[in-house]
C-alpha atoms as a PDB file:
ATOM      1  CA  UNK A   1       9.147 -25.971  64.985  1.00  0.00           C
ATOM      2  CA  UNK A   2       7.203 -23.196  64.631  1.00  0.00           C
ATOM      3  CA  UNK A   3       4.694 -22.029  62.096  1.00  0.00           C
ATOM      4  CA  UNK A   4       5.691 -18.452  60.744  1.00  0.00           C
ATOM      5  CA  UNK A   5       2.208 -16.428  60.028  1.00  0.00           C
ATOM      6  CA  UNK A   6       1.662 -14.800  57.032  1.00  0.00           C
ATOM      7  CA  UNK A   7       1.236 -11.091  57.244  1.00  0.00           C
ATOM      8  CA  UNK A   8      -1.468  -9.561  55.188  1.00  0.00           C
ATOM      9  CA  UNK A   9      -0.070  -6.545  53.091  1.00  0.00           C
ATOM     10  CA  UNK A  10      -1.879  -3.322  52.422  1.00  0.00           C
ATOM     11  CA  UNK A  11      -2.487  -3.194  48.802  1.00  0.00           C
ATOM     12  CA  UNK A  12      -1.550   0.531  46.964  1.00  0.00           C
ATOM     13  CA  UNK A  13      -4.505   2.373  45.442  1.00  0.00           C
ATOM     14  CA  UNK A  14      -4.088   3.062  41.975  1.00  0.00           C
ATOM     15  CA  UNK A  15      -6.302   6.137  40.710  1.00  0.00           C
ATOM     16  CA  UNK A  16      -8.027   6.113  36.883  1.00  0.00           C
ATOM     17  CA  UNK A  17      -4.373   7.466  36.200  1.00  0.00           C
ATOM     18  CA  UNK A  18      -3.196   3.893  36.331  1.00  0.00           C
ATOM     19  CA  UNK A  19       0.471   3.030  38.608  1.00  0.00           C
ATOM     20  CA  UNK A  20       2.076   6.236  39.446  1.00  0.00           C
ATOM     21  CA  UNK A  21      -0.129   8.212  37.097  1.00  0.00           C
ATOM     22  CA  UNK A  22      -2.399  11.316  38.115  1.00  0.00           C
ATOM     23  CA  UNK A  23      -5.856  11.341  38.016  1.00  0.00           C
ATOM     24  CA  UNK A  24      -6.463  14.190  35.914  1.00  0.00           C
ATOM     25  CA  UNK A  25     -10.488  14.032  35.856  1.00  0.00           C
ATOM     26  CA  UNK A  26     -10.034  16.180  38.957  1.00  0.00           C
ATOM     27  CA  UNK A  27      -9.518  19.064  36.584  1.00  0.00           C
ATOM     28  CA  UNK A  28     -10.446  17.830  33.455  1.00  0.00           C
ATOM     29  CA  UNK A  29     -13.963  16.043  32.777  1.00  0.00           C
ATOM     30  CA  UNK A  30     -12.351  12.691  30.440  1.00  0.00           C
ATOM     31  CA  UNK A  31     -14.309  13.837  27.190  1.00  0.00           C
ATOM     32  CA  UNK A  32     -12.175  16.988  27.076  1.00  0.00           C
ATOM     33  CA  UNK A  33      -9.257  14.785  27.173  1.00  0.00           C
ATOM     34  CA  UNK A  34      -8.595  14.940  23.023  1.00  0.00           C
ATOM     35  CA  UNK A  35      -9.736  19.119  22.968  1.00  0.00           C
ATOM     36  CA  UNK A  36      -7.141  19.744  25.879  1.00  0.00           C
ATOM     37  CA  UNK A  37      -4.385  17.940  23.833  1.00  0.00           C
ATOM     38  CA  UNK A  38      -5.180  19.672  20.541  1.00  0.00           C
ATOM     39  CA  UNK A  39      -5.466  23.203  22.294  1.00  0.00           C
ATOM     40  CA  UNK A  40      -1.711  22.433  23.770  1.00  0.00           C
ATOM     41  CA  UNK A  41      -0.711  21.287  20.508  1.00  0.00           C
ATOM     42  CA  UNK A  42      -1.823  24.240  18.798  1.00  0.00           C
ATOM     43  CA  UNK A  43      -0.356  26.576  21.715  1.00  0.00           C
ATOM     44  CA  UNK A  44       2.931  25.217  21.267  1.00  0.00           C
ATOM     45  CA  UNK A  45       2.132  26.094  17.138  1.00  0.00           C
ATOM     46  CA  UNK A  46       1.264  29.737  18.151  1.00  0.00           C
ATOM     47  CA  UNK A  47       4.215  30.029  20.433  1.00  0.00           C
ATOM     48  CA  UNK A  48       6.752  29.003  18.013  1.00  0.00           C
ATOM     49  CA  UNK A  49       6.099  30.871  15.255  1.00  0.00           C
ATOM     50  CA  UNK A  50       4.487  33.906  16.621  1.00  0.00           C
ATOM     51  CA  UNK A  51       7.688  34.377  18.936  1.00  0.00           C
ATOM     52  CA  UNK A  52       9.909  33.618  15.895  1.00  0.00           C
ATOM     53  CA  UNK A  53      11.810  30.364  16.902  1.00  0.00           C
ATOM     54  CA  UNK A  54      10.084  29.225  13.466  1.00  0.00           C
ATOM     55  CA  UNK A  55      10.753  30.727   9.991  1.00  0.00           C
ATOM     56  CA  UNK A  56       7.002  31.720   8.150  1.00  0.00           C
ATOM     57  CA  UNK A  57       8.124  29.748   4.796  1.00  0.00           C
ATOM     58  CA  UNK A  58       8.696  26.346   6.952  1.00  0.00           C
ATOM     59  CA  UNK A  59       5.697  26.543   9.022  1.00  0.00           C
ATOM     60  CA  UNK A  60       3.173  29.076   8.689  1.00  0.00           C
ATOM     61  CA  UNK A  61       1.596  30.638  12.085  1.00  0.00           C
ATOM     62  CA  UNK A  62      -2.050  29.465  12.451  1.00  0.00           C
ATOM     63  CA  UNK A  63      -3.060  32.732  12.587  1.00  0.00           C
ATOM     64  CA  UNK A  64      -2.084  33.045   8.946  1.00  0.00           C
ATOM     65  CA  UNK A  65      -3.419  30.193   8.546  1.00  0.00           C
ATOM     66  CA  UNK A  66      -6.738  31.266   9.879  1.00  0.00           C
ATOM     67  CA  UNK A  67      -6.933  34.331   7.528  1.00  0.00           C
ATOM     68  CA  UNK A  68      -5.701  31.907   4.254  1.00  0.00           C
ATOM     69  CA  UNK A  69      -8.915  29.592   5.233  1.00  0.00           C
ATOM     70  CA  UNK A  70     -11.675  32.648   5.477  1.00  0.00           C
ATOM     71  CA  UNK A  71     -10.145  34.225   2.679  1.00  0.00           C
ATOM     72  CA  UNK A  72      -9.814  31.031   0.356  1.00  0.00           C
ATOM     73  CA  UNK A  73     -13.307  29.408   1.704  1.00  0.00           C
ATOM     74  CA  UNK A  74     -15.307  29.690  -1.184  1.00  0.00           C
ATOM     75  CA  UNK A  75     -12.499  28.277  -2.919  1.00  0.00           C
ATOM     76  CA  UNK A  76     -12.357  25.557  -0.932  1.00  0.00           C
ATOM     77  CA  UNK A  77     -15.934  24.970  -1.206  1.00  0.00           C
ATOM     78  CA  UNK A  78     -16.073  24.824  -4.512  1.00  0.00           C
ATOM     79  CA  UNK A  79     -13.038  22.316  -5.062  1.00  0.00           C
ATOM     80  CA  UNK A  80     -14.525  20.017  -2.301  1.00  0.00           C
ATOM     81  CA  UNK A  81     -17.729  19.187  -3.384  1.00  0.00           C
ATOM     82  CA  UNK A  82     -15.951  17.612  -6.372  1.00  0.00           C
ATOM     83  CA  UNK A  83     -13.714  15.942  -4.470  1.00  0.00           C
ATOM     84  CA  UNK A  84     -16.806  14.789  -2.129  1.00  0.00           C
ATOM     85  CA  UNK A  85     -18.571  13.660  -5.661  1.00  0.00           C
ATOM     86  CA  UNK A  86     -16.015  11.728  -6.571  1.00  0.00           C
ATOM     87  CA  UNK A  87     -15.320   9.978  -3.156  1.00  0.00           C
ATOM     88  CA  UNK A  88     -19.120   9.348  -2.731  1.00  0.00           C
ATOM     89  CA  UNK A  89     -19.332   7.806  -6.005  1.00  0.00           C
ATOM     90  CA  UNK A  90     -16.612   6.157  -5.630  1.00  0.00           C
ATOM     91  CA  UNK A  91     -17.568   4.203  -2.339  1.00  0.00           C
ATOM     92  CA  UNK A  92     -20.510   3.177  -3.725  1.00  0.00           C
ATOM     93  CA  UNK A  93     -19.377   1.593  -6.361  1.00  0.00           C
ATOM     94  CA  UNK A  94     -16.665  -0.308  -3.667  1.00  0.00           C
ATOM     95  CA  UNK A  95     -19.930  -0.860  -1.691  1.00  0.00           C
ATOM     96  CA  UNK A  96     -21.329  -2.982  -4.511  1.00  0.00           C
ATOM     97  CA  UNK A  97     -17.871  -5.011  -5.060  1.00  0.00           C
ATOM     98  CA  UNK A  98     -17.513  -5.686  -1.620  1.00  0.00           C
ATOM     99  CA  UNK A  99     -20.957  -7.028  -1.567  1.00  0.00           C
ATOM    100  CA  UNK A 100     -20.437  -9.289  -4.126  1.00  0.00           C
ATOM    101  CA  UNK A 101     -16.847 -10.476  -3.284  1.00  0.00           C
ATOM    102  CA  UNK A 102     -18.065 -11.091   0.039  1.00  0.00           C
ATOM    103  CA  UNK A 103     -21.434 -13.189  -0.947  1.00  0.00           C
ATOM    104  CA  UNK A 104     -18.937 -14.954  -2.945  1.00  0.00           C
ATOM    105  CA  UNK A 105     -16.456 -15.683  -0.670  1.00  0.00           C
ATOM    106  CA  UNK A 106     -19.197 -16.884   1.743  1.00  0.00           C
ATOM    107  CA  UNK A 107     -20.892 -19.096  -0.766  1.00  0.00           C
ATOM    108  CA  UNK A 108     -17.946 -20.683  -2.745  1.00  0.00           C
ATOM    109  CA  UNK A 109     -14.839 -22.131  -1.351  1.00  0.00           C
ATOM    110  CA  UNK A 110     -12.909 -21.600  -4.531  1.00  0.00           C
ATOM    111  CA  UNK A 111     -13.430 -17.888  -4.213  1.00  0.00           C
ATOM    112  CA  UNK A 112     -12.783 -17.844  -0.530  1.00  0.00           C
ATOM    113  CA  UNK A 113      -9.697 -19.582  -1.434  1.00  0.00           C
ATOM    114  CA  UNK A 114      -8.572 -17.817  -4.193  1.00  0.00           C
ATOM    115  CA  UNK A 115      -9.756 -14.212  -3.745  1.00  0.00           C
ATOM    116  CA  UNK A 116      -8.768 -13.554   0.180  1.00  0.00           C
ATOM    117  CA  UNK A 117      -5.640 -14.148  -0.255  1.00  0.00           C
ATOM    118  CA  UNK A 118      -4.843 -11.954  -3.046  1.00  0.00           C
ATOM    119  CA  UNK A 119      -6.912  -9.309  -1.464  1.00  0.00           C
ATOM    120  CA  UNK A 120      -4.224  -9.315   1.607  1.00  0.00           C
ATOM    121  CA  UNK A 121      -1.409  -9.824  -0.908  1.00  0.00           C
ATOM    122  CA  UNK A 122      -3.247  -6.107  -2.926  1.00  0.00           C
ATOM    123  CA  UNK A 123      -2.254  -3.686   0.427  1.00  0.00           C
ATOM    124  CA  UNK A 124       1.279  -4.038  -0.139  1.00  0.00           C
ATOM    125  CA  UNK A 125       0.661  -2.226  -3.147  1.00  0.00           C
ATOM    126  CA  UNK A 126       0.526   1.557  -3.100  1.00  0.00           C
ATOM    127  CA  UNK A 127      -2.623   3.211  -4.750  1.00  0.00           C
ATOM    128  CA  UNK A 128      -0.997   6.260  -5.719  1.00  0.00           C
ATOM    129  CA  UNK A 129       1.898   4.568  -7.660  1.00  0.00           C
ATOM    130  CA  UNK A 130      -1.059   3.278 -10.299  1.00  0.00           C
ATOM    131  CA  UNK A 131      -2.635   6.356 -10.432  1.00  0.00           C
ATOM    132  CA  UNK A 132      -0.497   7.701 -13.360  1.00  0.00           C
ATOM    133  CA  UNK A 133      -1.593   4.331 -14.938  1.00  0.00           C
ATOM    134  CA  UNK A 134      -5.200   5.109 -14.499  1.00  0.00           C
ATOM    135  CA  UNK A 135      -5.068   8.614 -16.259  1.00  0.00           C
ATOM    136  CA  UNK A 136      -3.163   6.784 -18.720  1.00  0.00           C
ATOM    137  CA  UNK A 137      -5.702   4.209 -19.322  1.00  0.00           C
ATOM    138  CA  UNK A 138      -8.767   6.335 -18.357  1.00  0.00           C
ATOM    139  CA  UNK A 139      -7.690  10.260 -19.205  1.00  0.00           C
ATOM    140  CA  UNK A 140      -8.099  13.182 -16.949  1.00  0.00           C
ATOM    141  CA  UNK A 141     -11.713  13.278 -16.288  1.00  0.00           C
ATOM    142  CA  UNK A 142     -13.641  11.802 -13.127  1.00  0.00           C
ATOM    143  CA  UNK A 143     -13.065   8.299 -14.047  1.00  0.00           C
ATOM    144  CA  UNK A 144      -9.825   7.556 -12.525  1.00  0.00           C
ATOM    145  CA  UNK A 145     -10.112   9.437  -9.317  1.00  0.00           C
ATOM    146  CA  UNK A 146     -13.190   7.393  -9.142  1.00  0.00           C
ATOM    147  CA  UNK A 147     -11.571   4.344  -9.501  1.00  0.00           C
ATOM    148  CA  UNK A 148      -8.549   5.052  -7.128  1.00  0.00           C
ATOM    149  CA  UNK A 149     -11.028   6.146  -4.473  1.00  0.00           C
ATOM    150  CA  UNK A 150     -12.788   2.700  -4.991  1.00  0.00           C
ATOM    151  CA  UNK A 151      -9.862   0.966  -4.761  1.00  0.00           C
ATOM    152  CA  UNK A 152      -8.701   2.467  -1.878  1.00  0.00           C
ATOM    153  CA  UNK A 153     -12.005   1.623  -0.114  1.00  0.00           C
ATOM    154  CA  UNK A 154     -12.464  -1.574  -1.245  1.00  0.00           C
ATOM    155  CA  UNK A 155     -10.208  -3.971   1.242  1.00  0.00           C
ATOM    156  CA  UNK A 156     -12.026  -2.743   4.517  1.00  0.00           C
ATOM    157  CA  UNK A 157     -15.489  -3.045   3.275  1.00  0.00           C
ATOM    158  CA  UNK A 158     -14.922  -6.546   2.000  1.00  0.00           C
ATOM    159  CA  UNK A 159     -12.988  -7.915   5.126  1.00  0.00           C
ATOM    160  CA  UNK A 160     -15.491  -5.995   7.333  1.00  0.00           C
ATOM    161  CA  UNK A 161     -18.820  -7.431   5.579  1.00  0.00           C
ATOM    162  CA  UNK A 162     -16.381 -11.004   4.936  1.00  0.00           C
ATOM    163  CA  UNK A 163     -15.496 -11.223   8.627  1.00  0.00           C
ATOM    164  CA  UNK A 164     -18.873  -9.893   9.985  1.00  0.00           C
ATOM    165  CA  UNK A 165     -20.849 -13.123   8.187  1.00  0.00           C
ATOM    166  CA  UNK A 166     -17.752 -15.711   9.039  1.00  0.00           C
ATOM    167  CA  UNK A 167     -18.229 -14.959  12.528  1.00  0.00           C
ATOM    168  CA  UNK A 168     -22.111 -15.646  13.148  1.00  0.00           C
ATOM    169  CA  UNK A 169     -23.281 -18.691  15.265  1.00  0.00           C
ATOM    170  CA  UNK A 170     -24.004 -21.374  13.246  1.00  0.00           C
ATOM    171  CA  UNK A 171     -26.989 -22.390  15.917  1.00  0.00           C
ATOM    172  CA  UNK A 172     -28.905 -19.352  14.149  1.00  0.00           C
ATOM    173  CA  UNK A 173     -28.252 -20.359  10.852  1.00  0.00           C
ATOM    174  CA  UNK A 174     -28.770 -24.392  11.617  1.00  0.00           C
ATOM    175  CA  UNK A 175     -32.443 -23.251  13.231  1.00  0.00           C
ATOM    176  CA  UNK A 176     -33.453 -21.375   9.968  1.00  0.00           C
ATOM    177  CA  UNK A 177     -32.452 -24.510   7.871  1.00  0.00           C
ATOM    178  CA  UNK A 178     -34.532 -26.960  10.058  1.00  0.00           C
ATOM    179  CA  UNK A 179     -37.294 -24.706   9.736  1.00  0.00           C
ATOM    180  CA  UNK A 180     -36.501 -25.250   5.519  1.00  0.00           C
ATOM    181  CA  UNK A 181     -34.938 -21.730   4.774  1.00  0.00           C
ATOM    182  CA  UNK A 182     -33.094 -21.630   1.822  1.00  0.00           C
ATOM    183  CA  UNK A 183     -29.134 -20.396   1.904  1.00  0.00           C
ATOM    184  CA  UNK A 184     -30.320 -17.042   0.410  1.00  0.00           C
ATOM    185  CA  UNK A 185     -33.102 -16.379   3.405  1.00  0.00           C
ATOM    186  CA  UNK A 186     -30.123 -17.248   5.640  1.00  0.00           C
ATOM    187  CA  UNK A 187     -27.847 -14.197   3.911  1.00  0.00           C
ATOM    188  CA  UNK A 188     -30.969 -11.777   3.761  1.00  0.00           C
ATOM    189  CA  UNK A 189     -32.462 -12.792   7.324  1.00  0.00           C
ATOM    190  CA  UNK A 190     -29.323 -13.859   8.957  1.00  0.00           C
ATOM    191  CA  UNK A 191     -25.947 -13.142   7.875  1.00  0.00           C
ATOM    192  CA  UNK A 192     -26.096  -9.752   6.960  1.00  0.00           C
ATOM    193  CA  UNK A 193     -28.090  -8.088   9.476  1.00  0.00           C
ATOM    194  CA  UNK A 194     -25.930  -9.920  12.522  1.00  0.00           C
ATOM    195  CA  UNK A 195     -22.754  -8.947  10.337  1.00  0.00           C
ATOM    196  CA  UNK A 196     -23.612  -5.110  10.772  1.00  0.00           C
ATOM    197  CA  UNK A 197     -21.546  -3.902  13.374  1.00  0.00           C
ATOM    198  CA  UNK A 198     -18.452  -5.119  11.035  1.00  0.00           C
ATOM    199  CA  UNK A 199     -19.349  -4.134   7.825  1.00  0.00           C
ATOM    200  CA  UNK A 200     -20.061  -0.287   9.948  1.00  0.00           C
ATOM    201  CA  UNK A 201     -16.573  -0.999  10.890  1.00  0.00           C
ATOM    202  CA  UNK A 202     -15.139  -1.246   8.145  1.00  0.00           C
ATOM    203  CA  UNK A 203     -17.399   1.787   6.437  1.00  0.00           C
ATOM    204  CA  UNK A 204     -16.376   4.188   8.916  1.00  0.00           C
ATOM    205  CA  UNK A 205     -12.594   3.438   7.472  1.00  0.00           C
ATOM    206  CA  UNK A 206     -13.382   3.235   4.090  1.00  0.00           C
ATOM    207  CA  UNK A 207     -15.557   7.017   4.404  1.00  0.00           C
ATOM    208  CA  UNK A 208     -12.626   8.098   5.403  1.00  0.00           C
ATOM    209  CA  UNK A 209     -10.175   6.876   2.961  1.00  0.00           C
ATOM    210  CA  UNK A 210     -13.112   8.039   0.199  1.00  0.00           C
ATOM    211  CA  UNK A 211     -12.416  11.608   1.210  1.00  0.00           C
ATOM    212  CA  UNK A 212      -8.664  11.217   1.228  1.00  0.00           C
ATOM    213  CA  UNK A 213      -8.465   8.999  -1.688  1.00  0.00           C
ATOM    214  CA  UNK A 214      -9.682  11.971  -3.755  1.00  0.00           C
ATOM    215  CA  UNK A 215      -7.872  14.064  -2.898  1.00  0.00           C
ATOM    216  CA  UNK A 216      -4.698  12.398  -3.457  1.00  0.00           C
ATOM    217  CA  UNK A 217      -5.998  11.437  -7.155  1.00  0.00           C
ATOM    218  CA  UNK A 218      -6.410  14.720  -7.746  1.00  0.00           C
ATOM    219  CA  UNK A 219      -2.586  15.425  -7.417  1.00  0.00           C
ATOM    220  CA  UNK A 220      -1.869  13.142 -10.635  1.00  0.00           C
ATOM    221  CA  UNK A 221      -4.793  14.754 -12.697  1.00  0.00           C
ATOM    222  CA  UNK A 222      -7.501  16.760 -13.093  1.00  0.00           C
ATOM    223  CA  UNK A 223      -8.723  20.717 -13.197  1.00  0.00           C
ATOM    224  CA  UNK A 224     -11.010  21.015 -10.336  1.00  0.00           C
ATOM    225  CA  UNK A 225     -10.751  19.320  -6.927  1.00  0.00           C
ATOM    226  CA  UNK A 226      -8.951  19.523  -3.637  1.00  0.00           C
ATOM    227  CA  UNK A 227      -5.931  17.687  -5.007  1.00  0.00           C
ATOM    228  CA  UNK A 228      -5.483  20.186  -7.832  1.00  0.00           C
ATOM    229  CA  UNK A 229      -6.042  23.532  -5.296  1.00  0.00           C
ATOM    230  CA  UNK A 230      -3.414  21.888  -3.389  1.00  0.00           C
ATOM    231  CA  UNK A 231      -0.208  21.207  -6.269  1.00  0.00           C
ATOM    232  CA  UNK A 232      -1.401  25.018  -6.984  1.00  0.00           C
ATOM    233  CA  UNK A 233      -0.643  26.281  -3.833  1.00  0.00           C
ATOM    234  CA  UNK A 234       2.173  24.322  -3.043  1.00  0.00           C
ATOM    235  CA  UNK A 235       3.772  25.260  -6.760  1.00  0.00           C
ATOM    236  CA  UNK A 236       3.359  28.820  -5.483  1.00  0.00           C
ATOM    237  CA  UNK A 237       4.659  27.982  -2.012  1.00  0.00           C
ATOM    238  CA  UNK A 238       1.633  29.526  -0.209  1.00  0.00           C
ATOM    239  CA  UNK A 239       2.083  27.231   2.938  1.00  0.00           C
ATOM    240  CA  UNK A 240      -0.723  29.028   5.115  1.00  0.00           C
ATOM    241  CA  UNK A 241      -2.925  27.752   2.271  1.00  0.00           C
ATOM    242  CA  UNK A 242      -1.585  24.340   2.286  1.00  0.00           C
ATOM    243  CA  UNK A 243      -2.428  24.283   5.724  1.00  0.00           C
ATOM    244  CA  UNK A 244      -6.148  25.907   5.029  1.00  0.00           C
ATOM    245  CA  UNK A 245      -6.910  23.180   2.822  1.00  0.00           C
ATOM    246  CA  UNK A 246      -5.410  20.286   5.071  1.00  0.00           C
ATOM    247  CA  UNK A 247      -7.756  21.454   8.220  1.00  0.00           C
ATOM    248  CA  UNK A 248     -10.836  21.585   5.732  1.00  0.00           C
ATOM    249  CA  UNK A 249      -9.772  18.216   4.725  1.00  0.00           C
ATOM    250  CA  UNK A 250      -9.812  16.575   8.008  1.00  0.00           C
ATOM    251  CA  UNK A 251     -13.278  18.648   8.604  1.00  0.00           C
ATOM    252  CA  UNK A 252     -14.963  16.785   6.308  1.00  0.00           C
ATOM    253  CA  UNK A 253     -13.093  13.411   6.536  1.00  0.00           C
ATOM    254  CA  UNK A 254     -14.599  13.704  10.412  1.00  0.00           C
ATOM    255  CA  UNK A 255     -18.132  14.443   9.272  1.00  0.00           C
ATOM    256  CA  UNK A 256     -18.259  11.882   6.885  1.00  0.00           C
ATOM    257  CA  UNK A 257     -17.009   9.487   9.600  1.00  0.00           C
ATOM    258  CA  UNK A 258     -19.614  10.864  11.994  1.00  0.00           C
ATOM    259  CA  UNK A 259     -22.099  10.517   9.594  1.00  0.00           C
ATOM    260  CA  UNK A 260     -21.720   6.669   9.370  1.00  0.00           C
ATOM    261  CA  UNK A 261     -21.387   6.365  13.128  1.00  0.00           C
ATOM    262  CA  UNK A 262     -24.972   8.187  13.241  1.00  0.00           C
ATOM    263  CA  UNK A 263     -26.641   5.906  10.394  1.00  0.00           C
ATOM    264  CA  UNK A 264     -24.845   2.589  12.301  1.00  0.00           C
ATOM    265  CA  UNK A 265     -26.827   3.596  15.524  1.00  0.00           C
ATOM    266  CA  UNK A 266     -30.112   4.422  12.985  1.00  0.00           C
ATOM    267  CA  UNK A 267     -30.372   0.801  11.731  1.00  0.00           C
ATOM    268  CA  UNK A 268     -28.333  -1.518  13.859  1.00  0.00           C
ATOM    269  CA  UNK A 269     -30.876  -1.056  16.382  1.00  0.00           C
ATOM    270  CA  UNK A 270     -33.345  -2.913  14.550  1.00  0.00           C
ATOM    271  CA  UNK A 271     -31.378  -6.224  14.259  1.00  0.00           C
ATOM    272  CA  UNK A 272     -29.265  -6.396  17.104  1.00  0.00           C
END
């Protein structure tokens, strides 16, 4: 009987497009890639309200909105460098609980035990439903936007730093103990320099949320801030300012992000 022989099959080429796709860095370099789909995004934004398929009082054009943000940017200045105050100072005061909670949890099973948990359990429960609480326990000052925005901030800097340490090699901290350093040296030499990259992690979400966290407070309470210049404008229905103060908004929520990216690439160097 005879042997059938096995034919050998071309294989397709696939471009960077993937199966079927295009390859679009023909046209496009791949860092433009994000710019190209935010300049078609805000086309289609132009088009539609510019050419009137879009009433002004449901979505203003962003050429209004343009003029709102030049015309409103001292404003906005002014209210977001107390809404930056407040998120600043409120991460660092997260900063220092997540430190602790997570030098805890590494050091003590009860509080691993007891405190993870219930930190998982704490997402499901929405920060801006206790705000009222906090201006009711706290007033209308700084304090409880401070505290929201540390709240907010807290649960990815703890499970960042947390999960940074937990997953170390234990050969690195089994050599330090042979050579008779204490569990201390092994945090300070050890664990928290090799836990960097996920406690950066974990900052670069939480200096975001700072930002936003603020500003959000501010809608419960308050006379100055982002939040307030907001309910103002949206009590008067001034849309094209609505939008002014959203774009600002995301303008600084970016720098701050890029900010920690830059400082991550500053000191990680030097232990990894």
């Amino acid at each position: 009987m005879r042997k059938l022989q096995s034919i050998p099959m071309p294989m397709p080429k696939f471009d960077e497009g993937g199966v079927g796709g295009r390859n679009f860095s023909k046209f496009l370099p791949p860092r433009s890639y994000p710019f190209s789909l935010v300049a078609g995004i805000f086309l289609v934004w132009l088009i539609s309200t510019e050419g009137g398929f879009v009433y002004a009082f449901i979505l203003p054009s962003p050429v209004a909105v343009a003029r709102a943000f030049v015309a409103d940017f001292h404003l906005l200045v002014r209210h977001g460098a107390v809404t930056l105050g407040e998120a600043v100072l409120g991460l660092l005061f997260s900063l220092l609980a997540a430190f602790v909670a997570s030098v805890a949890m590494d050091r003590y099973t009860y509080w691993r035990k007891a405190l993870y948990p219930v930190l998982v359990i704490s997402q499901a429960v929405p920060y801006i439903a206790i705000a009222p609480l906090l201006v009711l326990w706290l007033g209308h000052g700084m304090e409880p936007r401070v505290v929201l925005v540390a709240l907010t901030c807290f649960f990815p800097l703890v499970v960042g730093l947390y999960d940074g340490i937990l997953h170390i090699r234990r050969e690195y901290l089994e050599e330090l103990q042979m050579m008779g350093g204490s569990h201390w040296a092994g945090l300070v030499r050890v664990k928290l320099p090799l836990a960097a990259p996920g406690f950066f992690s974990g900052l670069k979400i939480a200096a975001t949320y700072s930002f936003v966290g603020a500003v959000i407070a501010g809608w419960v309470g308050g006379t100055t801030g982002l939040g307030v210049y907001m309910t103002r404008v949206r009590r008067t229905f001034e849309f094209d300012k609505m939008f002014a103060v959203i774009i600002f908004i995301v303008l600084i929520s970016l720098l701050l992000m890029y900010g920690v990216k830059f400082l991550e690439k500053r000191l990680t160097k030097y232990v990894i």
